[in-house]
C-alpha atoms as a PDB file:
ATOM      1  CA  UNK A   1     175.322  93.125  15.572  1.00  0.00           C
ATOM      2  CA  UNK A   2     174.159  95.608  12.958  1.00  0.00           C
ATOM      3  CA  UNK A   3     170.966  97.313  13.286  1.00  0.00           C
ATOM      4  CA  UNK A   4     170.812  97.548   9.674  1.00  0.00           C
ATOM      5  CA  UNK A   5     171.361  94.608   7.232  1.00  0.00           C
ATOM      6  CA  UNK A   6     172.007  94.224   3.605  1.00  0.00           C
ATOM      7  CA  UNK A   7     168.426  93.587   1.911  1.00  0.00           C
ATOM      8  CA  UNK A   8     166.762  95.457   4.465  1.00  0.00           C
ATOM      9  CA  UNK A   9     163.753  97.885   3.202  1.00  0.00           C
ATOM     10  CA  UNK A  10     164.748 101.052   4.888  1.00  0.00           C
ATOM     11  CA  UNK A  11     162.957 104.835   4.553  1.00  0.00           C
ATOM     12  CA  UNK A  12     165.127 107.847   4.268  1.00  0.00           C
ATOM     13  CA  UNK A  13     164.736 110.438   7.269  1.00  0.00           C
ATOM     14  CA  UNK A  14     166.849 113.014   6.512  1.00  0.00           C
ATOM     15  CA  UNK A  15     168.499 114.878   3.437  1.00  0.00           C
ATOM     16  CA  UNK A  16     167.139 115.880   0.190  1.00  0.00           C
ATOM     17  CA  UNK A  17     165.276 112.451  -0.033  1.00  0.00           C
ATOM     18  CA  UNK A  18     163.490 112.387   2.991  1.00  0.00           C
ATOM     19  CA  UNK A  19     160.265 110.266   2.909  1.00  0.00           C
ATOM     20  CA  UNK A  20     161.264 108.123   0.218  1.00  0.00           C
ATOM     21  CA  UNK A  21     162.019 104.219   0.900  1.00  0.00           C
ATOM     22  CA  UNK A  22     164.063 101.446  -0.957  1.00  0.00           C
ATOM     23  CA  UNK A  23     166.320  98.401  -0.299  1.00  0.00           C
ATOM     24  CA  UNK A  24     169.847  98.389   1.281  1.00  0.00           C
ATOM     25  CA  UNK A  25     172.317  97.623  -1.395  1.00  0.00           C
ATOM     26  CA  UNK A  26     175.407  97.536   0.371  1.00  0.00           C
ATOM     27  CA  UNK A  27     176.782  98.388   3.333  1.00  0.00           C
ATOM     28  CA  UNK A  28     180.292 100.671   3.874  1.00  0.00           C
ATOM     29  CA  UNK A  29     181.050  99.785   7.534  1.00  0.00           C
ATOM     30  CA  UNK A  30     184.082 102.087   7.846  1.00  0.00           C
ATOM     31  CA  UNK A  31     182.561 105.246   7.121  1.00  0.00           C
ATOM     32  CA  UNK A  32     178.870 103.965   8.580  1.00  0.00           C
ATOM     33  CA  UNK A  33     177.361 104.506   5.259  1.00  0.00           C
ATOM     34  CA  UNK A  34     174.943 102.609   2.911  1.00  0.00           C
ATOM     35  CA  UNK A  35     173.889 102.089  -0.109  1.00  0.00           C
ATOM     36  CA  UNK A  36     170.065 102.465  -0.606  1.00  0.00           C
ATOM     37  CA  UNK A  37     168.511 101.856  -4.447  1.00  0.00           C
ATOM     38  CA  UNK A  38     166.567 104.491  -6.043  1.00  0.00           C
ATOM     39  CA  UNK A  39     168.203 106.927  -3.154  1.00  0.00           C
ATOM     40  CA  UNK A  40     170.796 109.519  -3.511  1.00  0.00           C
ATOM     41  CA  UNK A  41     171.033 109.402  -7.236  1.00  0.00           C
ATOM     42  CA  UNK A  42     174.290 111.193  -8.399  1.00  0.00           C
ATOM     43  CA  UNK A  43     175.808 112.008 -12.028  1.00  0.00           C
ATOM     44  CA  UNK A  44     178.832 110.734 -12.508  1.00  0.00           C
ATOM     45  CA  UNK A  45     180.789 111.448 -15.244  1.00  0.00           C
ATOM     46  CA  UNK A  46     182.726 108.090 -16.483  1.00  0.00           C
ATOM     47  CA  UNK A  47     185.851 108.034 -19.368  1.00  0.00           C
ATOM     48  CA  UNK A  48     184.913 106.865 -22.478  1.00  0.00           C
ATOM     49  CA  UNK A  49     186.348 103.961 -23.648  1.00  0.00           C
ATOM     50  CA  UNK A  50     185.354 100.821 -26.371  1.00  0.00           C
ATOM     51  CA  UNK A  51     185.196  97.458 -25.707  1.00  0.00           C
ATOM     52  CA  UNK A  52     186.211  94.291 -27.928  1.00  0.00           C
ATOM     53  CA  UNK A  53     183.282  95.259 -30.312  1.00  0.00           C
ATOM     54  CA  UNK A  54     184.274  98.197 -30.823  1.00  0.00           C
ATOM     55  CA  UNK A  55     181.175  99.919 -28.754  1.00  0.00           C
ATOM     56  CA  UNK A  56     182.060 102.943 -26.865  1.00  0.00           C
ATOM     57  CA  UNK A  57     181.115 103.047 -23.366  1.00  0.00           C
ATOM     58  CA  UNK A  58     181.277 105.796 -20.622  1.00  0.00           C
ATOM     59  CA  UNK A  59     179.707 109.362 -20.631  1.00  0.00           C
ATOM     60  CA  UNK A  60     176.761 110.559 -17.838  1.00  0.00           C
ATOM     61  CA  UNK A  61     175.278 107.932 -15.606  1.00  0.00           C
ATOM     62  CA  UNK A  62     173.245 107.927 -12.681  1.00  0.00           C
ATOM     63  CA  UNK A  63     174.076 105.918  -9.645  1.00  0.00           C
ATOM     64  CA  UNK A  64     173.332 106.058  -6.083  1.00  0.00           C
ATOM     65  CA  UNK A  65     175.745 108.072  -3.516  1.00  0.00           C
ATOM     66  CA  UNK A  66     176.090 106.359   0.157  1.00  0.00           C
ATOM     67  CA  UNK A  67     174.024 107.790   2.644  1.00  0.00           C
ATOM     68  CA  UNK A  68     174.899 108.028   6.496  1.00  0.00           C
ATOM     69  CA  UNK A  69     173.373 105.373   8.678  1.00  0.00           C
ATOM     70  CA  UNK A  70     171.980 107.694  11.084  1.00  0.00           C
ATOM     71  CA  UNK A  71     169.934 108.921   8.293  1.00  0.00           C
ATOM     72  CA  UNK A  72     168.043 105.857   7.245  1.00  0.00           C
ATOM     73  CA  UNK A  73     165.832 103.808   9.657  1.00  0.00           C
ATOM     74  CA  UNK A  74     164.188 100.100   8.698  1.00  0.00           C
ATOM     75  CA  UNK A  75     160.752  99.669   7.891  1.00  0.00           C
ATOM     76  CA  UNK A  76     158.151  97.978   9.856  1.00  0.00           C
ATOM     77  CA  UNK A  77     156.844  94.626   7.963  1.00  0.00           C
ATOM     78  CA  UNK A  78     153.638  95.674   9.689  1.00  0.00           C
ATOM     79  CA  UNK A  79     152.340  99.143   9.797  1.00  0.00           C
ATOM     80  CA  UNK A  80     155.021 100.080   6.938  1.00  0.00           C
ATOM     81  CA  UNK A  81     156.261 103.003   8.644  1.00  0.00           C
ATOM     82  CA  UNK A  82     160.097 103.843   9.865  1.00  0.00           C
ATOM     83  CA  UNK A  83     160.811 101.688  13.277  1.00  0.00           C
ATOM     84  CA  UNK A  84     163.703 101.412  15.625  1.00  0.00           C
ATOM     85  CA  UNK A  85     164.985  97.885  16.095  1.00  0.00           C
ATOM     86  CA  UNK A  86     165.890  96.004  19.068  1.00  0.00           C
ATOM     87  CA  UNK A  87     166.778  92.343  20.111  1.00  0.00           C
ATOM     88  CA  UNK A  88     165.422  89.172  21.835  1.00  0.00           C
ATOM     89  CA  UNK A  89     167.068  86.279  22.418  1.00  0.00           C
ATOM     90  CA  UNK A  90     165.943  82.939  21.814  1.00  0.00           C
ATOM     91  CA  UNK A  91     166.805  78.901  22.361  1.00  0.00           C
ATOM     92  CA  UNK A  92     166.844  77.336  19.112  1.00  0.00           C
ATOM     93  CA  UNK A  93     167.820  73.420  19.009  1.00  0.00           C
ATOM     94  CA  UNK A  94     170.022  72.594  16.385  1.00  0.00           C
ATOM     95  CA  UNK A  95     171.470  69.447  15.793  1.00  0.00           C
ATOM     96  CA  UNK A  96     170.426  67.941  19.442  1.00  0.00           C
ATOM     97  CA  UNK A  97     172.612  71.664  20.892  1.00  0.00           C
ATOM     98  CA  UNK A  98     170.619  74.434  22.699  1.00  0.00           C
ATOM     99  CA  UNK A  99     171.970  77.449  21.522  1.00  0.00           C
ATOM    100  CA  UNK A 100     171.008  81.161  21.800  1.00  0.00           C
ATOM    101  CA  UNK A 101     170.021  83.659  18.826  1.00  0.00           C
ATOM    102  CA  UNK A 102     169.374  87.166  18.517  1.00  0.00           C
ATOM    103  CA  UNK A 103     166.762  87.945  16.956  1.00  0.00           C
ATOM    104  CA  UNK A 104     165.884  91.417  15.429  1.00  0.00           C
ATOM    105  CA  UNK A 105     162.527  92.561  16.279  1.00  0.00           C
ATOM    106  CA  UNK A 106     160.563  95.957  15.239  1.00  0.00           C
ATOM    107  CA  UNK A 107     159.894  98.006  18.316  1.00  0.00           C
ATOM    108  CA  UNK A 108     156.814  99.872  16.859  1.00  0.00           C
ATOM    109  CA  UNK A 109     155.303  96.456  16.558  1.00  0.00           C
ATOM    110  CA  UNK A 110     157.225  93.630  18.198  1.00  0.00           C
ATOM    111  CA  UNK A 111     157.431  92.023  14.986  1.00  0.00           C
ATOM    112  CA  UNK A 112     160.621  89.582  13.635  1.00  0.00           C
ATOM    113  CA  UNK A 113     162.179  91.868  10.664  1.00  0.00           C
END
């Protein structure tokens, strides 16, 4: 199980945007990256093109670079300050079955995230 999730609001801890926060965008599991909006904005230069309306597209945008996982770390809901995660497990009844769930909990409060 992943400590970080899609979604999640996660603050930056390293690199040249240290201290600022924002919401996981996507997650690159084979290079343990992510994808964090408003957070490691790059320039990238597309080709310019034209669509069927004869529009041209392309030239300078800004988008945001993956970042390493090890420099990111999730938000409390609570104090709203960087928190390690860990697990509890539960009994939930579903459909008349017992089964067990992990649950992800914030260690700097004990709150569900």
């Amino acid at each position: 199980m992943a400590k970080i999730k899609k979604g999640d609001q996660v603050l930056v801890i390293a690199g040249r945007d240290k201290g600022k926060t924002g919401r996981v965008l996507e997650i690159l599991k084979d290079s343990d990256r992510v994808i964090v909006e408003g957070v490691q904005r790059v320039t990238k230069h597309t080709k310019v093109g034209q669509n069927d309306r004869g529009t041209r597209t392309g030239g300078l945008e800004t988008v945001e670079a993956p970042i390493h996982v090890s420099n990111v770390m999730v938000v409390d809901p609570e104090t709203k300050k960087g928190t390690r995660v860990g697990y509890r497990t539960e009994e939930v009844e579903r459909d008349g079955r017992k089964r067990t769930v992990r649950v992800r909990v914030a260690k700097r409060s004990g709150k569900d995230i």
